[in-house]
C-alpha atoms as a PDB file:
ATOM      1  CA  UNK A   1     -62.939  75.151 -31.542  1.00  0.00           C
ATOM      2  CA  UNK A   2     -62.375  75.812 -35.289  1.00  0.00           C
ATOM      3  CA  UNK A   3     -59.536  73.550 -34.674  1.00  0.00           C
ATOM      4  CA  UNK A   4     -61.035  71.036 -33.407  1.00  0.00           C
ATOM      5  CA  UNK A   5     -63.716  70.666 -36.290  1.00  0.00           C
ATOM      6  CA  UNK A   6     -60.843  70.189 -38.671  1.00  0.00           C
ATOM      7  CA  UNK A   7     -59.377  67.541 -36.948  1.00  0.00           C
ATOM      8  CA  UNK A   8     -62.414  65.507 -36.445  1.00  0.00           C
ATOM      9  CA  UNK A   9     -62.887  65.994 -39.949  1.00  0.00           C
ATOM     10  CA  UNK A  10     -59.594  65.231 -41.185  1.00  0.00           C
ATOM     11  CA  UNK A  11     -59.295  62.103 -38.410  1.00  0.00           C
ATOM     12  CA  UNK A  12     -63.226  60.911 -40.172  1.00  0.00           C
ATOM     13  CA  UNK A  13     -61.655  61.348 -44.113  1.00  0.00           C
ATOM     14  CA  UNK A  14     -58.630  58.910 -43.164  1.00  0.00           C
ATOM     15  CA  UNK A  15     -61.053  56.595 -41.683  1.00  0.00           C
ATOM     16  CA  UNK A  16     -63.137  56.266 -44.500  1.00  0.00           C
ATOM     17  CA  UNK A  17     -59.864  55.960 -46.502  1.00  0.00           C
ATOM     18  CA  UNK A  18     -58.851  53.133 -44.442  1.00  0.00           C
ATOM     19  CA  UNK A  19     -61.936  51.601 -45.052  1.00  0.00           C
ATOM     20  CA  UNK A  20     -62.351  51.727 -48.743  1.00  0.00           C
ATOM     21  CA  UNK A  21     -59.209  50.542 -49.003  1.00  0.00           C
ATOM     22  CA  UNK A  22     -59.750  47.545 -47.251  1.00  0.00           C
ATOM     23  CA  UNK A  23     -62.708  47.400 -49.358  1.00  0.00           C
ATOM     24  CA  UNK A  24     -60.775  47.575 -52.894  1.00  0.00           C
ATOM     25  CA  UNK A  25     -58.197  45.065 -50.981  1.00  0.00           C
ATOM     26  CA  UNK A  26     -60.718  41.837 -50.208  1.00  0.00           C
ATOM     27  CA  UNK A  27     -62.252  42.522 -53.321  1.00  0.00           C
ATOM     28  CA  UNK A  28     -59.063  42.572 -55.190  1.00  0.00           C
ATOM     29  CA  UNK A  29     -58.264  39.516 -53.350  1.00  0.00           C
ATOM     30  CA  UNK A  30     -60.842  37.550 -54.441  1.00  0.00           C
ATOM     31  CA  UNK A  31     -60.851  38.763 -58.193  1.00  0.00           C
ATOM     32  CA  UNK A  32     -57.200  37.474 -57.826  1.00  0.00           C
ATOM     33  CA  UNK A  33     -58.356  34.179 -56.544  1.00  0.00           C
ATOM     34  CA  UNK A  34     -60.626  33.910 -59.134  1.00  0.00           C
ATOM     35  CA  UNK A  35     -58.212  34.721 -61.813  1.00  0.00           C
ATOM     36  CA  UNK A  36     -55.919  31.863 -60.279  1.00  0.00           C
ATOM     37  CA  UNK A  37     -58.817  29.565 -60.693  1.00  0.00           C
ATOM     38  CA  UNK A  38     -59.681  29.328 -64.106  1.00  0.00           C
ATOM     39  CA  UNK A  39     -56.106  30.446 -65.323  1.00  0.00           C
ATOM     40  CA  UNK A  40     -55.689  26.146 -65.480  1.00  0.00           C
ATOM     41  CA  UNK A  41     -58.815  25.274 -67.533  1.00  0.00           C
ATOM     42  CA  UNK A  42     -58.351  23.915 -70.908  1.00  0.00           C
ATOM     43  CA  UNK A  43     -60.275  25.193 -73.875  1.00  0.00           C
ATOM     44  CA  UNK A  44     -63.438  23.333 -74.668  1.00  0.00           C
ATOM     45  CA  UNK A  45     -63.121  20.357 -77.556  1.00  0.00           C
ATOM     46  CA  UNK A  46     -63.176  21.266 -80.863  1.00  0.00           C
ATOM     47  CA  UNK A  47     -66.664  22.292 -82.047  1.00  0.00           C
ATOM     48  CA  UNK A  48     -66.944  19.032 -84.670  1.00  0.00           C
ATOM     49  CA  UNK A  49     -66.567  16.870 -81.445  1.00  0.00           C
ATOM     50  CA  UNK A  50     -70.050  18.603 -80.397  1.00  0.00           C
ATOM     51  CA  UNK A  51     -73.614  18.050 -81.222  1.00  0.00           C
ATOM     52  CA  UNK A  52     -74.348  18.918 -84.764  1.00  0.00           C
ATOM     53  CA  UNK A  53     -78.053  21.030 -85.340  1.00  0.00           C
ATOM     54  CA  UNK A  54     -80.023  19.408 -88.088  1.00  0.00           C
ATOM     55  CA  UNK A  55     -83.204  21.677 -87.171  1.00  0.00           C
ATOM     56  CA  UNK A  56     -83.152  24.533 -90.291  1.00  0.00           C
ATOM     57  CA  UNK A  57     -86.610  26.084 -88.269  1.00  0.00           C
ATOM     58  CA  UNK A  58     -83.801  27.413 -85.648  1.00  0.00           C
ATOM     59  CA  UNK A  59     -81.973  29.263 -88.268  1.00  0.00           C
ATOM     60  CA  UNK A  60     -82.281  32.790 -87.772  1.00  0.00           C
ATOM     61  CA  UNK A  61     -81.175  35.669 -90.029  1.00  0.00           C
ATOM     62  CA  UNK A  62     -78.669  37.356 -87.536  1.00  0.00           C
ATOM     63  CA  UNK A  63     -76.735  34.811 -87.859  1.00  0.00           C
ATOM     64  CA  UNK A  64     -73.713  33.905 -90.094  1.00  0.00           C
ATOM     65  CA  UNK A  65     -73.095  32.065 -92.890  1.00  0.00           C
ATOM     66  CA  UNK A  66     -69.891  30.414 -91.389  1.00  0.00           C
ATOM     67  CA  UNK A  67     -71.590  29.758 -88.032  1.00  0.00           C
ATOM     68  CA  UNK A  68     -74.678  28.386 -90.040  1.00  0.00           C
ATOM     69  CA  UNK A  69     -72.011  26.222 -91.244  1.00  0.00           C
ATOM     70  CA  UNK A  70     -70.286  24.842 -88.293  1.00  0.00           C
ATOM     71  CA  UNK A  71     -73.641  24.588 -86.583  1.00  0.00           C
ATOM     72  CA  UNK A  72     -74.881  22.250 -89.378  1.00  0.00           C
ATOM     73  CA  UNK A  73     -71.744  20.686 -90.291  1.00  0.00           C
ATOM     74  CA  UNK A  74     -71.811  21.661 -94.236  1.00  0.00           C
ATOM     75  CA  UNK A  75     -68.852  22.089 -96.078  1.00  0.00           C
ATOM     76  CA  UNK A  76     -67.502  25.761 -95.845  1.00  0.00           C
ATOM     77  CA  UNK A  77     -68.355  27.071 -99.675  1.00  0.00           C
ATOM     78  CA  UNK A  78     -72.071  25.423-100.427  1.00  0.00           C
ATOM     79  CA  UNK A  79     -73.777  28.294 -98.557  1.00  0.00           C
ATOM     80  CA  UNK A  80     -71.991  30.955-100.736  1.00  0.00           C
ATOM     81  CA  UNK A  81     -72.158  28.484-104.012  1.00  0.00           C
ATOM     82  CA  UNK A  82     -75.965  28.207-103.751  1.00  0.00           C
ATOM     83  CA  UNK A  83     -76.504  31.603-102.790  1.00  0.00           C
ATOM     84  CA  UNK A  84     -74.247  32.868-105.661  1.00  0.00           C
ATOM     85  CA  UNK A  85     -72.289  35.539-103.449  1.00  0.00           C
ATOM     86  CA  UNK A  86     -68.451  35.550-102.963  1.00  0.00           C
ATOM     87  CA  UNK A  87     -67.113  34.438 -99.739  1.00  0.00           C
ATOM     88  CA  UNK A  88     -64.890  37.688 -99.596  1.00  0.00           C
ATOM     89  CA  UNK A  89     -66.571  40.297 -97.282  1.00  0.00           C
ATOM     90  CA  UNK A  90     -69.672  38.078 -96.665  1.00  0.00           C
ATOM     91  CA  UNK A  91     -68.447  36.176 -93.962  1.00  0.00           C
ATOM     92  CA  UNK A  92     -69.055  38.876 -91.651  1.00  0.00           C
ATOM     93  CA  UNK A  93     -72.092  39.962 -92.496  1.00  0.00           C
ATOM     94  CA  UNK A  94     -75.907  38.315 -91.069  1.00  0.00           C
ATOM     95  CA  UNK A  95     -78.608  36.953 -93.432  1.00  0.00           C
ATOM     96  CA  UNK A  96     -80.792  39.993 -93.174  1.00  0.00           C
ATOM     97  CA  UNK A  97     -77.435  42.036 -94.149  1.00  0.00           C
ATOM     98  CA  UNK A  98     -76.970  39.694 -97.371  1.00  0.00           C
ATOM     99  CA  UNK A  99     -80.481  39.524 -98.265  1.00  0.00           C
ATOM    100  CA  UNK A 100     -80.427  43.352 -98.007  1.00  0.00           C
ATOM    101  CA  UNK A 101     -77.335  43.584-100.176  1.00  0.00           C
ATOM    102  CA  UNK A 102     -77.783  40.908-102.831  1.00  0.00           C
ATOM    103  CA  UNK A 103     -81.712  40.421-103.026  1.00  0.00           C
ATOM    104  CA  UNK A 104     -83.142  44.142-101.982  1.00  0.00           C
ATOM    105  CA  UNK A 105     -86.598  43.563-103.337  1.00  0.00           C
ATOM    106  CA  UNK A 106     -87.268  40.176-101.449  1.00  0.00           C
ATOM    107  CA  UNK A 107     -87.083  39.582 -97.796  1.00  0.00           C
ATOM    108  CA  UNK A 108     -86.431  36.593 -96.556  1.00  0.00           C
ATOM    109  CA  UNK A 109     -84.667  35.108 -99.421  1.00  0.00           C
ATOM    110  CA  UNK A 110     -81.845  34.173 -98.303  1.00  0.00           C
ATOM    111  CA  UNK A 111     -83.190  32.758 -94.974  1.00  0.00           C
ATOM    112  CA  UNK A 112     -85.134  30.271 -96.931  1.00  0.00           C
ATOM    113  CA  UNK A 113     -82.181  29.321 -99.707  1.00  0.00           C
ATOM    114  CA  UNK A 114     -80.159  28.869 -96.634  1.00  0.00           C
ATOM    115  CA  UNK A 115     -82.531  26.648 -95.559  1.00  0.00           C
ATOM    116  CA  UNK A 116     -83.392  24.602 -98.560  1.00  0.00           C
ATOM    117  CA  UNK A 117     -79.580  24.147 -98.866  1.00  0.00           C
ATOM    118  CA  UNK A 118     -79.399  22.571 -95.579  1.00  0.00           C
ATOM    119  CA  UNK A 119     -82.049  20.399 -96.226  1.00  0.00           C
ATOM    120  CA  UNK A 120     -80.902  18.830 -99.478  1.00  0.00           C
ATOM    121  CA  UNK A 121     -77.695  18.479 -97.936  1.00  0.00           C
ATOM    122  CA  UNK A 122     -78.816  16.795 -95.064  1.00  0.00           C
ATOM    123  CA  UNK A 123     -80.958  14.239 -97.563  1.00  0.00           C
ATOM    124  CA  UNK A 124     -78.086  12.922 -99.023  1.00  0.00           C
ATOM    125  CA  UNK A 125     -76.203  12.122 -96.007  1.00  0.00           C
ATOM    126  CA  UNK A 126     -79.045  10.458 -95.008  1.00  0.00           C
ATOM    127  CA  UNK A 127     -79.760   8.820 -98.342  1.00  0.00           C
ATOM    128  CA  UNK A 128     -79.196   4.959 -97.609  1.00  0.00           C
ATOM    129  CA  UNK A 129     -76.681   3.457-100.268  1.00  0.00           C
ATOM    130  CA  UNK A 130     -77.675   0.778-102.814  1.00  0.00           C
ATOM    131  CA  UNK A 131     -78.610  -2.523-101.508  1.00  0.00           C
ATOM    132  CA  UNK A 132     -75.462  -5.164-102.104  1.00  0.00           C
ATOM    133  CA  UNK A 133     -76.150  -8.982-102.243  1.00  0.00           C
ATOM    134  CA  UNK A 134     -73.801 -10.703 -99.675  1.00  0.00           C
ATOM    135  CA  UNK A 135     -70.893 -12.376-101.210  1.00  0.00           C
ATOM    136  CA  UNK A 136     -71.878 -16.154-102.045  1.00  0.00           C
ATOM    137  CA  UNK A 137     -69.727 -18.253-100.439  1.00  0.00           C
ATOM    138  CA  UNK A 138     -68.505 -21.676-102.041  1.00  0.00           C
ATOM    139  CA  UNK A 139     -69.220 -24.585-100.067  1.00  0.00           C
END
């Protein structure tokens, strides 16, 4: 009898061996599958062929200064030049990180610097150019 309990329960462990293994294979399969898929895909375009934000209210002080940059299309060093901080070990490092380090007793100050930077910027991008009278033309 004894021998018979070990057997069924040696005959039910291999089943359910069997089974999870046909488990881990369809799974596996399809993770393999998938893999195959988007092995072909191309990276995306370049980010300067994408939208660029002109909204400063979105600006948050998690973020970066270089993805503040990409994200509003300013040239890499007027961020650091009009905050007055060295690009060296700051690019790394969120608003609320630089504020803390560079302007302890004043929240928020780099936020808004940030985004008055932007903002003049932006104006003289926008800034139409001098008027200019059309040549004359002799008749």
């Amino acid at each position: 009898m004894n021998k018979q309990i070990n057997l069924r329960q040696r005959n039910f462990v291999i089943g359910l061996i069997i089974i999870g293994l046909m488990i881990v294979g369809l799974f596996g399969l399809r993770t393999a599958r998938a893999f195959k898929k988007f092995h072909g895909h191309r990276p995306p375009p370049p980010f300067a062929a994408q939208h660029i934000e002109t909204d400063v209210e979105l600006i948050r002080d998690w973020m970066t200064l270089p993805y503040i940059s990409i994200t509003y299309g300013l040239p890499p060093d007027l961020l650091y030049e009009t905050l007055n901080i060295p690009p060296d070990g700051a690019e790394k490092k969120s608003l609320r990180q630089l504020n803390h380090e560079y302007y302890p007793n004043v929240s928020g100050t780099v936020l808004e610097k940030v985004k008055a930077a932007i903002l003049s910027y932006q104006s003289t991008l926008t800034a139409t150019p001098p008027a200019t009278s059309p040549p004359e033309s002799n008749p």
